[in-house]
C-alpha atoms as a PDB file:
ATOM      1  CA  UNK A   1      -4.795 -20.714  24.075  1.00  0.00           C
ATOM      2  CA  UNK A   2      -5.246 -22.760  20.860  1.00  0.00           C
ATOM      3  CA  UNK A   3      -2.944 -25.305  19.633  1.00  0.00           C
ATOM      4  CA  UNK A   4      -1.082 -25.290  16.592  1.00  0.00           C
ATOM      5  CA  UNK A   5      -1.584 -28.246  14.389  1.00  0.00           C
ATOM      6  CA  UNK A   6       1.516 -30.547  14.408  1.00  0.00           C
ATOM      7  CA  UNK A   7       2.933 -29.277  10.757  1.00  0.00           C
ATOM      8  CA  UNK A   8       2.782 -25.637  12.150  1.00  0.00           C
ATOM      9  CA  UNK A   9       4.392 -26.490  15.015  1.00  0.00           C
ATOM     10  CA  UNK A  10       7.425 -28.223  13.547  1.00  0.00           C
ATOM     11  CA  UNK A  11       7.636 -25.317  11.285  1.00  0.00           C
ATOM     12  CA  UNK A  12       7.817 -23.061  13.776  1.00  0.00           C
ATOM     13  CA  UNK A  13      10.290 -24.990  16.195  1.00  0.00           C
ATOM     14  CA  UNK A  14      12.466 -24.947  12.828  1.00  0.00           C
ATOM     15  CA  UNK A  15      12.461 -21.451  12.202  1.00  0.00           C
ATOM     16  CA  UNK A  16      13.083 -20.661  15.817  1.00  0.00           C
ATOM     17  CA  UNK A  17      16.468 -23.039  15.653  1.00  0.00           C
ATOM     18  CA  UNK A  18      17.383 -21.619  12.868  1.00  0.00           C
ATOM     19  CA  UNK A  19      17.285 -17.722  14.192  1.00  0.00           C
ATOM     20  CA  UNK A  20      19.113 -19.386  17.247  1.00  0.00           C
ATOM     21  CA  UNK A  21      22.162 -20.459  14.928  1.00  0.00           C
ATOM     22  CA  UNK A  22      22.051 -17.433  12.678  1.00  0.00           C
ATOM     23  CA  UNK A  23      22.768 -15.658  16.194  1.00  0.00           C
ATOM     24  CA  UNK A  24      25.543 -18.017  17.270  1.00  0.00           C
ATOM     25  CA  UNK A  25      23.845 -20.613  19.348  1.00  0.00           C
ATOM     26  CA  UNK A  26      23.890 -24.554  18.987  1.00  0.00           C
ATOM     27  CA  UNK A  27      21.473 -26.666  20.999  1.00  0.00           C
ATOM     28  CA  UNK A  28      23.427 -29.116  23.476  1.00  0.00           C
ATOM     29  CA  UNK A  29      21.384 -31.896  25.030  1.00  0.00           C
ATOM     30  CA  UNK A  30      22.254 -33.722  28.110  1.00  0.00           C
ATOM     31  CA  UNK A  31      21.512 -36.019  31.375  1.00  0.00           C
ATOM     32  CA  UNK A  32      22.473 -34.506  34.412  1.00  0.00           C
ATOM     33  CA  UNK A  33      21.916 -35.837  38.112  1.00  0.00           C
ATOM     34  CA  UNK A  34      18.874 -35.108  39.639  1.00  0.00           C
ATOM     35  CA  UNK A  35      20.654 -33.341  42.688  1.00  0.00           C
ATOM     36  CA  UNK A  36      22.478 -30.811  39.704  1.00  0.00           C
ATOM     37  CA  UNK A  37      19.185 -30.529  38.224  1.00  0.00           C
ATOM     38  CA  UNK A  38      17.310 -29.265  41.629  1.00  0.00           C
ATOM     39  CA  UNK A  39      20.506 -26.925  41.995  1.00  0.00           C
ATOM     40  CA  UNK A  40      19.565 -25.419  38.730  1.00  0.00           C
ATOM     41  CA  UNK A  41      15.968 -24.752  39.093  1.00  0.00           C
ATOM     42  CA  UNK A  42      16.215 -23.510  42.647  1.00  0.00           C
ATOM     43  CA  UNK A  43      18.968 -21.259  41.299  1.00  0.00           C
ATOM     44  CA  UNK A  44      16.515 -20.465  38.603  1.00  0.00           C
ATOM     45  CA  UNK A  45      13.294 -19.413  41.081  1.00  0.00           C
ATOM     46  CA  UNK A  46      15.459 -17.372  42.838  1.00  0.00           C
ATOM     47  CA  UNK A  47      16.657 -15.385  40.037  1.00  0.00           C
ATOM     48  CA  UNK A  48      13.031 -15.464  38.546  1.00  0.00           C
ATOM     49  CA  UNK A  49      14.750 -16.741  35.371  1.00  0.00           C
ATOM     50  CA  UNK A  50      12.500 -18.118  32.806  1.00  0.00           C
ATOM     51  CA  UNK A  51      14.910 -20.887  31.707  1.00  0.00           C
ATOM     52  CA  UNK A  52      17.366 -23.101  32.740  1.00  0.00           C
ATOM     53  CA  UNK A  53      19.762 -22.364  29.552  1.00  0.00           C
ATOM     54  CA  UNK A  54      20.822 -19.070  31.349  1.00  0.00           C
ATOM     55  CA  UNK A  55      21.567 -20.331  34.519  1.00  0.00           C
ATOM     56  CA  UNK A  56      23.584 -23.090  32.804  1.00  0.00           C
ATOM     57  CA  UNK A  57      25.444 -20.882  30.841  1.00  0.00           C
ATOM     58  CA  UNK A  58      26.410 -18.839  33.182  1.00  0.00           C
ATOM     59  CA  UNK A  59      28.030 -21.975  35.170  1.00  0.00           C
ATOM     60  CA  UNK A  60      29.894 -22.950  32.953  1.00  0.00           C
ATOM     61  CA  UNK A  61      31.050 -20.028  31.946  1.00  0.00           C
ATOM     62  CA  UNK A  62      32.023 -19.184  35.277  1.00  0.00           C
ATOM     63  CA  UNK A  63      33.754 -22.630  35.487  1.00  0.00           C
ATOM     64  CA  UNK A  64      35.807 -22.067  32.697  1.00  0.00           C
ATOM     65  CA  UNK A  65      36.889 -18.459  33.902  1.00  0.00           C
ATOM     66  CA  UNK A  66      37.902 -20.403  36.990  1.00  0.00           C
ATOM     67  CA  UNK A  67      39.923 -23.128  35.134  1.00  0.00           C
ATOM     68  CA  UNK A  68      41.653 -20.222  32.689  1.00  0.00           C
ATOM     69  CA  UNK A  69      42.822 -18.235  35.885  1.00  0.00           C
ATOM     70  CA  UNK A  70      44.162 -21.427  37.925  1.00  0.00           C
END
């Protein structure tokens, strides 16, 4: 596999956040403890899921189903 030069690859990694807001999305960086972390990517293996975004999501979208219904 070749890499891209840097320009290209900026350019790209802008376009790509870009499609992800025209579809609703907005990046969210964080630290989390290591312990959560291991959660997630065990969680992730199991599932065979090819990020940890999804898995994330989905917690705290259960969480906040939870906290609606309480």
């Amino acid at each position: 596999m070749s890499r891209l030069d840097p320009a290209t690859a900026r350019e790209r990694l802008i376009a790509h956040r870009q499609r992800r807001r025209a579809a609703g999305r907005i990046l969210v960086t964080t630290d989390l403890p290591r312990d959560l972390v291991a959660l997630v990517d065990q969680t992730k293996e199991e599932r065979g899921a090819s990020a940890r975004a999804s898995i994330i999501e989905e917690a705290l979208r259960f969480y906040f189903e939870q906290k609606q219904r309480a």
